[in-house]
N, C-alpha and C. Protein backbone atom coordinates (compact mmCIF):
# COMPACT_ATOMS: atom_id res chain seq x y z
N UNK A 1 39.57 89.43 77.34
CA UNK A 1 40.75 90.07 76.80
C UNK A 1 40.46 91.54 76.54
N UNK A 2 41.53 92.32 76.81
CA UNK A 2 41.45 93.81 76.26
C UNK A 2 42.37 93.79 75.18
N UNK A 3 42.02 94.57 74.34
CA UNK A 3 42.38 94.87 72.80
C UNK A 3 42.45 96.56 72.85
N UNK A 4 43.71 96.52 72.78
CA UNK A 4 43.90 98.04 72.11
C UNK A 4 44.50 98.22 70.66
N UNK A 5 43.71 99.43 70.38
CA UNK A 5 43.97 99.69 69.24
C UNK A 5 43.70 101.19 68.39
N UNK A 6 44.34 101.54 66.80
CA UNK A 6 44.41 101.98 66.33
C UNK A 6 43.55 102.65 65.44
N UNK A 7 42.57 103.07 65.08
CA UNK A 7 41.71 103.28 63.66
C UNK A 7 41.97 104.23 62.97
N UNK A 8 42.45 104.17 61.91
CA UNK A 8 42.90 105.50 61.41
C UNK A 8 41.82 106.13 60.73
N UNK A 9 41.83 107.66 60.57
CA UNK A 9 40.41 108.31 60.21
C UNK A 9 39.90 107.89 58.91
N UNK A 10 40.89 107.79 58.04
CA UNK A 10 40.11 107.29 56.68
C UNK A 10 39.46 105.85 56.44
N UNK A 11 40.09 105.54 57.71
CA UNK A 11 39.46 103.65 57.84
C UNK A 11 38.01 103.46 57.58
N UNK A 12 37.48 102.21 56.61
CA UNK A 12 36.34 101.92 56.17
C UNK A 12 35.69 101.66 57.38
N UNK A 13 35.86 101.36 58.50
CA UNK A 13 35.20 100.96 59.63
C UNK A 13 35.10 102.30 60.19
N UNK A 14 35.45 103.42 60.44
CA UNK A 14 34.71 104.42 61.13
C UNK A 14 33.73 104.97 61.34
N UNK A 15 32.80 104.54 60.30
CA UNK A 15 31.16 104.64 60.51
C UNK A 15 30.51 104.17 61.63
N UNK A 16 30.97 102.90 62.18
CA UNK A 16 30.65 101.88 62.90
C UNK A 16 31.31 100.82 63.27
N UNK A 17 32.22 101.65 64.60
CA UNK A 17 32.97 100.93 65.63
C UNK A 17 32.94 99.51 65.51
N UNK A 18 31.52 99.52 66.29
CA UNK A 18 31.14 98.28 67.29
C UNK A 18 30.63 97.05 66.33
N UNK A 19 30.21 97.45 65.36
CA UNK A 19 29.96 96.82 64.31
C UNK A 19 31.18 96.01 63.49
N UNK A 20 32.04 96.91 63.10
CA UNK A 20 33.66 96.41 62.74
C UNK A 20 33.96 95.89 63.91
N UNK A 21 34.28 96.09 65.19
CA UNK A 21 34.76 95.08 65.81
C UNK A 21 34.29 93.85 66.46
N UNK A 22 32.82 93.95 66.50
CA UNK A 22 32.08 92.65 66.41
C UNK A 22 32.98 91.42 65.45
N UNK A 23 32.52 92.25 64.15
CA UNK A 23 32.97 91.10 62.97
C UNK A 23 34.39 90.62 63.10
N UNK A 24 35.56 91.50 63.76
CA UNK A 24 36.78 91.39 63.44
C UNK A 24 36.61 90.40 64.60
N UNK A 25 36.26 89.88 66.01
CA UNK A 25 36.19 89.30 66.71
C UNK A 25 35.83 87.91 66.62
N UNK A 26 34.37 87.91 65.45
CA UNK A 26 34.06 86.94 65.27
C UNK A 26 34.73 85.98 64.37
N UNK A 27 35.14 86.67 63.46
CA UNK A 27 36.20 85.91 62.22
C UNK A 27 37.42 85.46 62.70
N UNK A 28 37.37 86.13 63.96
CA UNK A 28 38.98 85.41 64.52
C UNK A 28 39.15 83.83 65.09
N UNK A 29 38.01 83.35 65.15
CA UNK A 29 37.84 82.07 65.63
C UNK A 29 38.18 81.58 67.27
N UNK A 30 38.45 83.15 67.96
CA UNK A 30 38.53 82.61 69.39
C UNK A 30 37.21 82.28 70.26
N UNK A 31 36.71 81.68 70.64
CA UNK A 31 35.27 81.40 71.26
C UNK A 31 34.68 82.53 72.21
N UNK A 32 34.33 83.30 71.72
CA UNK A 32 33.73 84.58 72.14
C UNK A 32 32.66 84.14 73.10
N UNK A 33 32.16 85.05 73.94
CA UNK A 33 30.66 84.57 74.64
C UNK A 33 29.41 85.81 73.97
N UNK A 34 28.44 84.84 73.88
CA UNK A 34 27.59 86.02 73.04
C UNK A 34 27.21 87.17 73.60
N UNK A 35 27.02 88.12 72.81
CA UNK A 35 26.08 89.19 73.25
C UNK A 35 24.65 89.18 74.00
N UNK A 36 24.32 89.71 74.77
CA UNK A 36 22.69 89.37 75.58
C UNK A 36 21.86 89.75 74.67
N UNK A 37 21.79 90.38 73.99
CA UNK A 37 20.43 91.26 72.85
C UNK A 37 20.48 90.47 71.54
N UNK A 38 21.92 89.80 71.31
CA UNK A 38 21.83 88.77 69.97
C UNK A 38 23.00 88.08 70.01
N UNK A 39 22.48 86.37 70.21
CA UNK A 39 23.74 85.36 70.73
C UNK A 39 24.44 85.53 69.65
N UNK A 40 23.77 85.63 68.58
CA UNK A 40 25.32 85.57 67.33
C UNK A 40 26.36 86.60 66.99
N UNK A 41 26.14 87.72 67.28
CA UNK A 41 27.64 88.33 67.32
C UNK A 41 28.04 88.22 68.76
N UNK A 42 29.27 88.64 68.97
CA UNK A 42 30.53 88.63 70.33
C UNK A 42 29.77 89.59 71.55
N UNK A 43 29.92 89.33 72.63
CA UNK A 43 29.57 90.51 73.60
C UNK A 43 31.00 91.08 74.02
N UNK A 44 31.05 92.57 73.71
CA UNK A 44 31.99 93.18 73.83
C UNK A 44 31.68 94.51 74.68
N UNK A 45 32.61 95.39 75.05
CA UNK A 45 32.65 96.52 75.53
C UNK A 45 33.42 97.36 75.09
N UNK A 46 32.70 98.36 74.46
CA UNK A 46 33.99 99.26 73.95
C UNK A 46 33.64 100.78 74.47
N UNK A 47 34.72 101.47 74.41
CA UNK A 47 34.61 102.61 74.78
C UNK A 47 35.86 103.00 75.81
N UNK A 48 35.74 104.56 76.59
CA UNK A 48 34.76 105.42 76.21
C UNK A 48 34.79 105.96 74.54
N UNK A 49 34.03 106.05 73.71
CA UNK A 49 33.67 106.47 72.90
C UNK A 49 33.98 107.73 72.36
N UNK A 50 34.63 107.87 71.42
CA UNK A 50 34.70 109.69 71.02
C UNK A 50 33.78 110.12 70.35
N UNK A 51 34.11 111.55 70.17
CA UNK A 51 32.97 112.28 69.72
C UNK A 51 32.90 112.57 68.54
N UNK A 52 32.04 112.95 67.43
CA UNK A 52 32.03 112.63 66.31
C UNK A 52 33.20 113.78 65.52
N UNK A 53 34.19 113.34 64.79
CA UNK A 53 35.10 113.72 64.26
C UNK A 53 36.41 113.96 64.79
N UNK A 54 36.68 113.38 66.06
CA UNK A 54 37.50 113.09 66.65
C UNK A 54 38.40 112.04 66.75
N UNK A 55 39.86 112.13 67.07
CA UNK A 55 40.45 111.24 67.01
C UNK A 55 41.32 110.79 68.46
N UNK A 56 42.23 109.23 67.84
CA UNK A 56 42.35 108.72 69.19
C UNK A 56 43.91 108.24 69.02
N UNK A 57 44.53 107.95 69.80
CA UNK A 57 45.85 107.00 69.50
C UNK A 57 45.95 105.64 70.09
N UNK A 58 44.87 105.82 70.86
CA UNK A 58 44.66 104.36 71.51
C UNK A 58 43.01 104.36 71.84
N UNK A 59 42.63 103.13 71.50
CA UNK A 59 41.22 102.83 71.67
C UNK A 59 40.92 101.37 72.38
N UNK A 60 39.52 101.28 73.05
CA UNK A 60 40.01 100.38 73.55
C UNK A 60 38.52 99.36 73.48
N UNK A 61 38.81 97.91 73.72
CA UNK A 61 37.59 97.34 73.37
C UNK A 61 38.05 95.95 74.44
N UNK A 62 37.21 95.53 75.17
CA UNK A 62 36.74 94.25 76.12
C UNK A 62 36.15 93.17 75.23
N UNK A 63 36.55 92.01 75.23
CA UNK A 63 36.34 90.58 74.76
C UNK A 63 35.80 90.04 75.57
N UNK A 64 34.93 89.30 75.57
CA UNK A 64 34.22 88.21 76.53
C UNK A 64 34.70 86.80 75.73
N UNK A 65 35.33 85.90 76.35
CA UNK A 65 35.51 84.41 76.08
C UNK A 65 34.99 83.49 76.99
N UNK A 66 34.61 82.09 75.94
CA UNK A 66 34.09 81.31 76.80
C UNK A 66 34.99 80.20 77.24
N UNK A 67 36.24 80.37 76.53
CA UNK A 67 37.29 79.41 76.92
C UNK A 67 38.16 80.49 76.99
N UNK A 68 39.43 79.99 77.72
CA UNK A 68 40.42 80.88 78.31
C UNK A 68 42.01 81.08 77.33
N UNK A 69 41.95 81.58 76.91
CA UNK A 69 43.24 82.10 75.80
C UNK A 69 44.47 82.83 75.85
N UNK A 70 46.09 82.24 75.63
CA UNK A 70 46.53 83.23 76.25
C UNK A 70 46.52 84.40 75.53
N UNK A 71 47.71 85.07 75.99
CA UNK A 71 47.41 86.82 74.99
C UNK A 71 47.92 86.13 73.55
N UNK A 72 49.09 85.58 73.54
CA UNK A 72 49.82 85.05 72.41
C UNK A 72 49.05 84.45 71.42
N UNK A 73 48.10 83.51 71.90
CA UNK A 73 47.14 82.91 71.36
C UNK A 73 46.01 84.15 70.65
N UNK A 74 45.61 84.84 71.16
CA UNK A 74 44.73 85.80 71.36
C UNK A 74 45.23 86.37 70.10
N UNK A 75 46.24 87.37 70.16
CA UNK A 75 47.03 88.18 69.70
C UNK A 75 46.91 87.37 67.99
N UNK A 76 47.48 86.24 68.11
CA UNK A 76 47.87 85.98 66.78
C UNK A 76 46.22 85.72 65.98
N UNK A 77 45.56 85.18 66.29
CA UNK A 77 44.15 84.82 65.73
C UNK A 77 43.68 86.53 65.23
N UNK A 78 43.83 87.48 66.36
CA UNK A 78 43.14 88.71 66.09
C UNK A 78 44.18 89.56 64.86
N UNK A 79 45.29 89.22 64.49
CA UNK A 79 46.04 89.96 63.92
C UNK A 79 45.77 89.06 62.33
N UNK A 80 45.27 87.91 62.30
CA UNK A 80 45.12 87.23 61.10
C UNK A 80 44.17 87.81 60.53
N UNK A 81 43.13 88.45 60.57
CA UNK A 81 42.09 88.80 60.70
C UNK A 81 41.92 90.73 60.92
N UNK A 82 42.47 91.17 60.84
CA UNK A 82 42.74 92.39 61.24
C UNK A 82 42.30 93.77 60.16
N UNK A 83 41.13 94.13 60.68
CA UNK A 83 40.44 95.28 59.48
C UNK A 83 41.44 96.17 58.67
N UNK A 84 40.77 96.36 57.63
CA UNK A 84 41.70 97.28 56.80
C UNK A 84 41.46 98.77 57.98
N UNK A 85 43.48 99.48 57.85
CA UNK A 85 43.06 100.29 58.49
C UNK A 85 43.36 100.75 60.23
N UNK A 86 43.23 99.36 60.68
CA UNK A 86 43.54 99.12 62.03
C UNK A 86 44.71 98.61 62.20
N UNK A 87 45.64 99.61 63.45
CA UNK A 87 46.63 98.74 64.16
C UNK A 87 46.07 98.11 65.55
N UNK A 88 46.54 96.60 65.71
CA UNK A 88 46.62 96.54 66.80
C UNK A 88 47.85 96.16 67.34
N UNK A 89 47.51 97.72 68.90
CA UNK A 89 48.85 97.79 69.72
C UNK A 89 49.15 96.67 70.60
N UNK A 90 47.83 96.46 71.65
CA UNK A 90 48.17 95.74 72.33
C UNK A 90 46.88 94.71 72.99
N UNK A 91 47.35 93.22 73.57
CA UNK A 91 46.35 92.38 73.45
C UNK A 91 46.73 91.97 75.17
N UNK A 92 45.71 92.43 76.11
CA UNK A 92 45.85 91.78 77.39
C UNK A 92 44.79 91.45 78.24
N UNK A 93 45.18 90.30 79.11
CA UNK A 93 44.54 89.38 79.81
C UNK A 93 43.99 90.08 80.82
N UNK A 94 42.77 90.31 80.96
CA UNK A 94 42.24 91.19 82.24
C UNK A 94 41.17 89.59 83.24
N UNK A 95 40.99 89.96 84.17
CA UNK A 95 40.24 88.80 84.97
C UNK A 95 38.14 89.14 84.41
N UNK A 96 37.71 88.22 84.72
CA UNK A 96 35.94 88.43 84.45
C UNK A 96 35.67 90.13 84.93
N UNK A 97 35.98 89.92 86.54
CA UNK A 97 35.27 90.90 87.13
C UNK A 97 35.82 91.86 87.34
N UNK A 98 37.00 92.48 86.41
CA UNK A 98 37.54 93.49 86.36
C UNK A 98 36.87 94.58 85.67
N UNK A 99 36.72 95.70 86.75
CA UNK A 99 36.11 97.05 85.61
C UNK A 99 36.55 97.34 84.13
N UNK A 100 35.65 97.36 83.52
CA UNK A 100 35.74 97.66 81.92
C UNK A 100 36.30 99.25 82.19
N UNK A 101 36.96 99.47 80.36
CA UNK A 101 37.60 100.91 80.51
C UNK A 101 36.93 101.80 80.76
N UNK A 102 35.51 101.93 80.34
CA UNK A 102 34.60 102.94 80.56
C UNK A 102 34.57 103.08 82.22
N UNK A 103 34.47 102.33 83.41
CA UNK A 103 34.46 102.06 84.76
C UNK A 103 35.70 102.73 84.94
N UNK A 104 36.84 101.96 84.71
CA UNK A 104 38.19 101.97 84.97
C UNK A 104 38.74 103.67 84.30
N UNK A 105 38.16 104.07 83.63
CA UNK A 105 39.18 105.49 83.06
C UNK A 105 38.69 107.05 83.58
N UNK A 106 40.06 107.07 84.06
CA UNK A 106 38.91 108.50 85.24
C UNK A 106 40.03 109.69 84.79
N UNK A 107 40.52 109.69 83.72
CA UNK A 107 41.79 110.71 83.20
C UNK A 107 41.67 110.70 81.48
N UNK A 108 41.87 111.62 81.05
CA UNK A 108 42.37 111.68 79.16
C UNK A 108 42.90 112.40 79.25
N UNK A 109 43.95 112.46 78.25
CA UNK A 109 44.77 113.55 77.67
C UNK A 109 44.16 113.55 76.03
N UNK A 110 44.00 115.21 75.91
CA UNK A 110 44.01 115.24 74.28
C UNK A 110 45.16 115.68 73.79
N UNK A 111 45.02 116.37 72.81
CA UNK A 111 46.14 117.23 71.89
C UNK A 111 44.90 118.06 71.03
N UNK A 112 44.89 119.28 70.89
CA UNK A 112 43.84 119.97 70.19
C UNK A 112 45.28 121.07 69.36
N UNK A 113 44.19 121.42 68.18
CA UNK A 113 45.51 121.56 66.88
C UNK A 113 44.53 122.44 66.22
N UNK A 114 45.01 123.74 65.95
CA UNK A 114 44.09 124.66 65.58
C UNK A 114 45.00 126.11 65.31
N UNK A 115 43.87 127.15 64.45
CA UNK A 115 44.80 128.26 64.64
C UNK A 115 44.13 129.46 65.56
N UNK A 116 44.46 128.88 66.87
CA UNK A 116 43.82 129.79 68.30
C UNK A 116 44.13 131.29 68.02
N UNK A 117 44.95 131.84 67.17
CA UNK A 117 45.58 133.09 67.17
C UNK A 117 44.38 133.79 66.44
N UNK A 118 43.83 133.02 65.64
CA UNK A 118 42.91 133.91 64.81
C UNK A 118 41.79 134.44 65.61
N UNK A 119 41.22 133.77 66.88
CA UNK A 119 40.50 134.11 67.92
C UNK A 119 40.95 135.36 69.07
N UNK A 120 42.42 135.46 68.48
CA UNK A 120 43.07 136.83 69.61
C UNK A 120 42.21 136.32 71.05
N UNK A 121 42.83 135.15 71.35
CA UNK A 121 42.80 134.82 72.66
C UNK A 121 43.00 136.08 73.64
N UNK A 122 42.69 136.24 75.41
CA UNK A 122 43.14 137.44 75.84
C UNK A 122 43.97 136.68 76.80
N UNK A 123 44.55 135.64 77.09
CA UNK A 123 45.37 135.41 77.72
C UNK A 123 45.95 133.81 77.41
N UNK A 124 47.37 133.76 77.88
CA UNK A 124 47.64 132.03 77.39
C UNK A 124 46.68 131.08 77.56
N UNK A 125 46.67 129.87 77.54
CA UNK A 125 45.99 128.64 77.73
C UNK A 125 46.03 128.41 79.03
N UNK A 126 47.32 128.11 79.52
CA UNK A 126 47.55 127.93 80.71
C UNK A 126 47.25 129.33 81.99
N UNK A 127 47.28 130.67 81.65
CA UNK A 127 46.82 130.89 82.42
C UNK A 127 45.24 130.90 82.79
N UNK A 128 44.72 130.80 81.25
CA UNK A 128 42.95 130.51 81.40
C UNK A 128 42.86 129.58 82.12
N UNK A 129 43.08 128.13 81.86
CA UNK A 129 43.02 127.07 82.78
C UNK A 129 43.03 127.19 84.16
N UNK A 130 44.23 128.15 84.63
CA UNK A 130 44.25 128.23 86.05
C UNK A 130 43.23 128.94 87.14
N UNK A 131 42.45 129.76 86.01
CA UNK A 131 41.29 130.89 86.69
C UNK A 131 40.39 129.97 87.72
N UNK A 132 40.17 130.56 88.50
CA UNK A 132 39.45 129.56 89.93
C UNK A 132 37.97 129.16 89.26
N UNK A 133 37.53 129.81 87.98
CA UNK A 133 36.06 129.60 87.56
C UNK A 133 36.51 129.06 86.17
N UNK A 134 36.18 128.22 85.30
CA UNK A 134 36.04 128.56 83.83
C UNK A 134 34.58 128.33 83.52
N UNK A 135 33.95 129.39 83.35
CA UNK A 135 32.57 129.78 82.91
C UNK A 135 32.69 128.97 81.33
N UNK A 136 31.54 128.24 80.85
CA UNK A 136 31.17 127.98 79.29
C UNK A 136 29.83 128.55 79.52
N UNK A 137 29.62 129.41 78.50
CA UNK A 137 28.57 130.19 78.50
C UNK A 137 27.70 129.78 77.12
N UNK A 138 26.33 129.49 77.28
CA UNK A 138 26.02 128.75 75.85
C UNK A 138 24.05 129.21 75.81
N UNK A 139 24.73 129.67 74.29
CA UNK A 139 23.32 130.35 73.98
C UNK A 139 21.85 129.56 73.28
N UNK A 140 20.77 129.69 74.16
CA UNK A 140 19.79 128.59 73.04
C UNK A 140 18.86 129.55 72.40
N UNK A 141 18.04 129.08 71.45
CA UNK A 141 17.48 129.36 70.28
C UNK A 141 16.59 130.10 71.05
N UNK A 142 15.95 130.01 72.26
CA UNK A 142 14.85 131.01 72.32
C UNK A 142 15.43 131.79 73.73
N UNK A 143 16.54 132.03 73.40
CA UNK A 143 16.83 133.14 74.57
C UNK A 143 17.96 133.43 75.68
N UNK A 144 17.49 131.87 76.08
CA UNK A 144 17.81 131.02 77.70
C UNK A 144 19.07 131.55 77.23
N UNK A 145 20.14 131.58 78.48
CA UNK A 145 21.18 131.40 78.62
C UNK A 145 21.98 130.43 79.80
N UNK A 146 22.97 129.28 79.27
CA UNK A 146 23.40 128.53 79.87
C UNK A 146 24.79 128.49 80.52
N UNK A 147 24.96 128.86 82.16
CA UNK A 147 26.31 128.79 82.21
C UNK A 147 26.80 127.54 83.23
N UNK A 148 27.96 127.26 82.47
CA UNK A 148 28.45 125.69 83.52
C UNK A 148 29.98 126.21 83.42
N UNK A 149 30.37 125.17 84.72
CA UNK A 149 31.62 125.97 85.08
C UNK A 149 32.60 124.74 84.88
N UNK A 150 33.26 124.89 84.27
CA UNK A 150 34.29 123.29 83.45
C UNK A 150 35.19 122.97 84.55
N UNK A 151 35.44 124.37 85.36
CA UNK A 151 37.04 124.18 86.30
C UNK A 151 36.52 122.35 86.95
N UNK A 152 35.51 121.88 87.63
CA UNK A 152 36.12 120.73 88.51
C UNK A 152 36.67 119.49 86.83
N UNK A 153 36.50 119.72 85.98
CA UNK A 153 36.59 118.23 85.01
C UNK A 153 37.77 118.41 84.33
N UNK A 154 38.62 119.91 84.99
CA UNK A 154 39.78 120.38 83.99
C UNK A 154 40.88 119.96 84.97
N UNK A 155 42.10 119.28 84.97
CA UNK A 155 43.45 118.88 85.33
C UNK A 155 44.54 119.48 85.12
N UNK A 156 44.71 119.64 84.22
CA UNK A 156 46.02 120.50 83.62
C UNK A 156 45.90 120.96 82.04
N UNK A 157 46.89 121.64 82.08
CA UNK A 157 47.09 122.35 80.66
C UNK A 157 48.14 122.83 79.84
N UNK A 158 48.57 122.98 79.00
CA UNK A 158 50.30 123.03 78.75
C UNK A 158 49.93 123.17 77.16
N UNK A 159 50.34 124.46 76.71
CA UNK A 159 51.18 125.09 75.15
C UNK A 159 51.87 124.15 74.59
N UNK A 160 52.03 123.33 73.68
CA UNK A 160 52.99 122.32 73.18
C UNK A 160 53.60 123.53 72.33
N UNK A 161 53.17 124.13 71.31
CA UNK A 161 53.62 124.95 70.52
C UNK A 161 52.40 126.13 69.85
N UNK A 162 52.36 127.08 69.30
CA UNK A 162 51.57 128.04 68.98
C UNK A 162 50.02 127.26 68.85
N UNK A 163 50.43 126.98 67.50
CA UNK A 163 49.36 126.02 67.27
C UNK A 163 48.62 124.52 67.85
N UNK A 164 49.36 124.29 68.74
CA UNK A 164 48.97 123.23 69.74
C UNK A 164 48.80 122.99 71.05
N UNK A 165 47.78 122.75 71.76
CA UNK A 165 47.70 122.52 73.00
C UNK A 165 47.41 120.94 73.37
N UNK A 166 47.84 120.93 74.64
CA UNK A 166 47.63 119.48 75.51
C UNK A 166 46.70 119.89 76.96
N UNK A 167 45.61 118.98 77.12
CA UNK A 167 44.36 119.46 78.18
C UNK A 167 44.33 118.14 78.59
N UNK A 168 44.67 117.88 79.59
CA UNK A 168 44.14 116.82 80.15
C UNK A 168 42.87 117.13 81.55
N UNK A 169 42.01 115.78 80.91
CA UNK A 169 40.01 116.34 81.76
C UNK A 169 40.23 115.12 82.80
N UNK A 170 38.93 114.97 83.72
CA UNK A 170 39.00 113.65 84.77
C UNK A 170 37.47 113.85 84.53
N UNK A 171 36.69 112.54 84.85
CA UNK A 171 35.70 112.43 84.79
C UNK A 171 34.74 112.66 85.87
N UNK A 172 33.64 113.35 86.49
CA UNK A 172 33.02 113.93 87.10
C UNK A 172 32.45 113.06 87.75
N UNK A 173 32.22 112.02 88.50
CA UNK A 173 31.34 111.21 88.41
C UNK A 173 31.01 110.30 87.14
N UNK A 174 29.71 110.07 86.27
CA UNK A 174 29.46 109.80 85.10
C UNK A 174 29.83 110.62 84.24
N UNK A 175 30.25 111.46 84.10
CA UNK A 175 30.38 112.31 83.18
C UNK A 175 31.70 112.52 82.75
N UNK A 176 31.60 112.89 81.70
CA UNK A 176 33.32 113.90 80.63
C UNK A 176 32.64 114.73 80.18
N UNK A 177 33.43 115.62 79.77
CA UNK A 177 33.28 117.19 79.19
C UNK A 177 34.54 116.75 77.48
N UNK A 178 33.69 117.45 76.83
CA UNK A 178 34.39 117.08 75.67
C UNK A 178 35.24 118.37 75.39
N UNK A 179 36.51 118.46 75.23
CA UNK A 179 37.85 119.14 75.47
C UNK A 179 37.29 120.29 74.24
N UNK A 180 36.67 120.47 73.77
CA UNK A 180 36.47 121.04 72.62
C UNK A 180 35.51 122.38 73.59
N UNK A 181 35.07 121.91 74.73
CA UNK A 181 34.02 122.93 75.60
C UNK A 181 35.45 123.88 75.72
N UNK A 182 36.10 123.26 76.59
CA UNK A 182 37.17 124.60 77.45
C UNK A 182 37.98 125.04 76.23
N UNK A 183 38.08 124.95 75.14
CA UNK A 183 38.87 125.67 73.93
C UNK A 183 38.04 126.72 73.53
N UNK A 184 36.31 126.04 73.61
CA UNK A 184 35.85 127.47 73.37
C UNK A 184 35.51 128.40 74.44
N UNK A 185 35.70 127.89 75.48
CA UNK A 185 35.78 128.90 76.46
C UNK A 185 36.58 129.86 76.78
N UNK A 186 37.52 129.33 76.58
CA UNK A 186 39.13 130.17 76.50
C UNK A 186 38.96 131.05 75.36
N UNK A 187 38.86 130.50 73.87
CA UNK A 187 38.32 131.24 72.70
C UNK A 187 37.54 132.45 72.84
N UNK A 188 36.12 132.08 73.59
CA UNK A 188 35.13 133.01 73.48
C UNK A 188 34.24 132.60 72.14
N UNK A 189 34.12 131.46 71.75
CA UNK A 189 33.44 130.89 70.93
C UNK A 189 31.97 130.52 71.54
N UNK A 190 31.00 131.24 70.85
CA UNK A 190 29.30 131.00 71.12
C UNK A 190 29.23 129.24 70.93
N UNK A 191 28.56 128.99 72.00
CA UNK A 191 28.41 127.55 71.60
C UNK A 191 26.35 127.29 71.55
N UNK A 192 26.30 126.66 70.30
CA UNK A 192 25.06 126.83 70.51
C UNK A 192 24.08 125.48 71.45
N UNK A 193 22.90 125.23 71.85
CA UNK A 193 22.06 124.76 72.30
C UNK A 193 21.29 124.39 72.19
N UNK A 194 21.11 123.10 72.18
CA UNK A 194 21.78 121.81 72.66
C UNK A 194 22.70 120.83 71.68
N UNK A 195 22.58 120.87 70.68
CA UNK A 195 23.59 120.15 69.79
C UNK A 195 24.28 121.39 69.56
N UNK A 196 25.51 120.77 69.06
CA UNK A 196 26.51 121.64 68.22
C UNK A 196 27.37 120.69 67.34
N UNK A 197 27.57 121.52 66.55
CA UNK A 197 28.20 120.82 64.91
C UNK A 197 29.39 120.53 65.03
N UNK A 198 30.07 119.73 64.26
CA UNK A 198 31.21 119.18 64.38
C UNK A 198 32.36 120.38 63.96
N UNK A 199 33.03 120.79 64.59
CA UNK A 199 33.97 121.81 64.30
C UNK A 199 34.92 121.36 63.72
N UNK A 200 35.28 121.80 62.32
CA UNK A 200 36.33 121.41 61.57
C UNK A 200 37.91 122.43 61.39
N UNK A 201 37.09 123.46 62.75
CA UNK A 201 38.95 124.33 62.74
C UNK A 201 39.88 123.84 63.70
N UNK A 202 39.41 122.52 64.45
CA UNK A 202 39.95 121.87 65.43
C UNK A 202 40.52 120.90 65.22
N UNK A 203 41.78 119.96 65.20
CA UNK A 203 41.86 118.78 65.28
C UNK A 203 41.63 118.25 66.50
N UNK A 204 40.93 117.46 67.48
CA UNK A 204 40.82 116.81 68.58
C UNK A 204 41.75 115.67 68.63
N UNK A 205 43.56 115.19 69.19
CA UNK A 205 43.21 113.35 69.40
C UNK A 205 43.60 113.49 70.69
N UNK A 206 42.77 112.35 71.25
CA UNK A 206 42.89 111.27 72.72
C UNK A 206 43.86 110.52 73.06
N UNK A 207 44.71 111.49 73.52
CA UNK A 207 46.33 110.66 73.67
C UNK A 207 46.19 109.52 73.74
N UNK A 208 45.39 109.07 75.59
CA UNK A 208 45.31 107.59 76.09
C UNK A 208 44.47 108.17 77.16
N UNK A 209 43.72 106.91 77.68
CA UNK A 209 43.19 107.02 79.21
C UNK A 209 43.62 106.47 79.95
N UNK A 210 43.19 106.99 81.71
CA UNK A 210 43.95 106.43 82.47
C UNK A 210 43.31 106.48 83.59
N UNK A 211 44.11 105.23 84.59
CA UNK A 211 43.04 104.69 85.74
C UNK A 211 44.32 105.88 86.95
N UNK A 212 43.54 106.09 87.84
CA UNK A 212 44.38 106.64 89.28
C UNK A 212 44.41 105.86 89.92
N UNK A 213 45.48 105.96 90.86
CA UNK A 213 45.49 105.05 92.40
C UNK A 213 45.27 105.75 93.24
N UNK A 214 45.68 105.08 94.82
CA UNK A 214 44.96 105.85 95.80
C UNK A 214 45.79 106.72 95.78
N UNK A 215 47.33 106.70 95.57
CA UNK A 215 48.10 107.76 95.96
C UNK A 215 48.15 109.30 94.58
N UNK A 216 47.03 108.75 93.85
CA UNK A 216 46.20 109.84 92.52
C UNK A 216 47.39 109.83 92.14
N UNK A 217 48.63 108.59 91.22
CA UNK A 217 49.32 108.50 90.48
C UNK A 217 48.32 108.04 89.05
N UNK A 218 48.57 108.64 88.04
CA UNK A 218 47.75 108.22 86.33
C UNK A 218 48.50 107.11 86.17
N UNK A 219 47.98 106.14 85.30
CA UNK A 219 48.59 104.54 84.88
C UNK A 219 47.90 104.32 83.54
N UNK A 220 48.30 104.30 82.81
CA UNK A 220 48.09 104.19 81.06
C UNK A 220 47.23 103.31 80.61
N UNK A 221 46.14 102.95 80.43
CA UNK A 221 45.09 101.78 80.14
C UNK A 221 45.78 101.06 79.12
């Protein structure tokens, strides 16, 4: 089963996802199949994963069962049981050997929420986005200088209002770029090397992810 869902930031479970949804799985009494590293909690899949202080509107997590359940069935056991904190949106039947979301999601949309003006940007969002290069330029402690170029992981881009933008990224291969890179690129914000701190002039959320087809139409996980 796939389980989507809600966590809201102040939720007691945001410390630890996988941990809260282990338990919420297990208390539900649907016959889970175990985990490989420890039969007694659920083997699950969750992800992709955000980044620390970030938010989501849909999240998503893979069930392994050892008996077959419908959603209805599913649905009601998991909602009896349901963490403080959490909505759940939606409960569906995927087959064994269907790619998990992490496999399956090759698109995000965020929403980033900030006051960009104070940075005296030198040009809109959207026309930064469109530049044939977007250089992130990133400084480390003894010198080096790092430049990577965001344009192939960037899709589109669009002004919602002063204070808000919408960026939607695609995934590189294995990889995502965390939407917070091309804001400071556009910005002109030093990013330092190799960690960097959780930026609190940003709001980050993860609209939804999404799988492409061949004809590269997006489809909503």
């Amino acid at each position: 089963m796939r389980i989507v869902f809600h966590l809201a930031p102040d939720a007691p479970g945001q410390g630890d996802k996988v941990g809260l949804l282990r338990a919420w799985v297990a208390q539900s009494g649907l016959e889970f199949a175990p985990a490989k590293q420890n039969p007694r909690v659920p083997r699950i899949a969750y992800g992709p994963a955000l980044k620390k202080g970030q938010q989501a509107r849909r999240e998503y997590v893979d069930i392994y069962l050892c008996r077959a359940a419908t959603v209805c069935e599913a649905r009601a056991l998991l909602a009896l049981c349901k963490p403080e904190g959490l909505s759940l949106l939606e409960v569906q039947r995927v087959p064994y050997a269907l790619a998990g979301v992490q496999q399956l999601a090759g698109v995000a949309v965020y929403e980033v929420e900030g006051d960009f003006s104070a940075w005296a940007p030198t040009q809109p969002f959207e026309n930064y986005v469109s530049s044939t290069r977007l250089e992130r330029i990133c400084h480390a402690a003894n010198g080096m200088v790092f430049t990577t170029d965001l344009k192939p992981f960037v899709v589109s881009a669009q002004t919602l209002r002063p204070q808000r933008v919408q960026l939607t990224l695609q995934r590189v291969g294995e990889q995502w770029i965390d939407p917070l890179e091309v804001i400071y690129a556009w910005l002109g914000i030093e990013l330092p090397v190799p960690q960097k701190p959780t930026d609190e002039r940003f709001i980050v959320t993860r609209q939804g992810l999404y799988w492409q087809d061949s004809q590269q139409n997006l489809h909503l996980i």
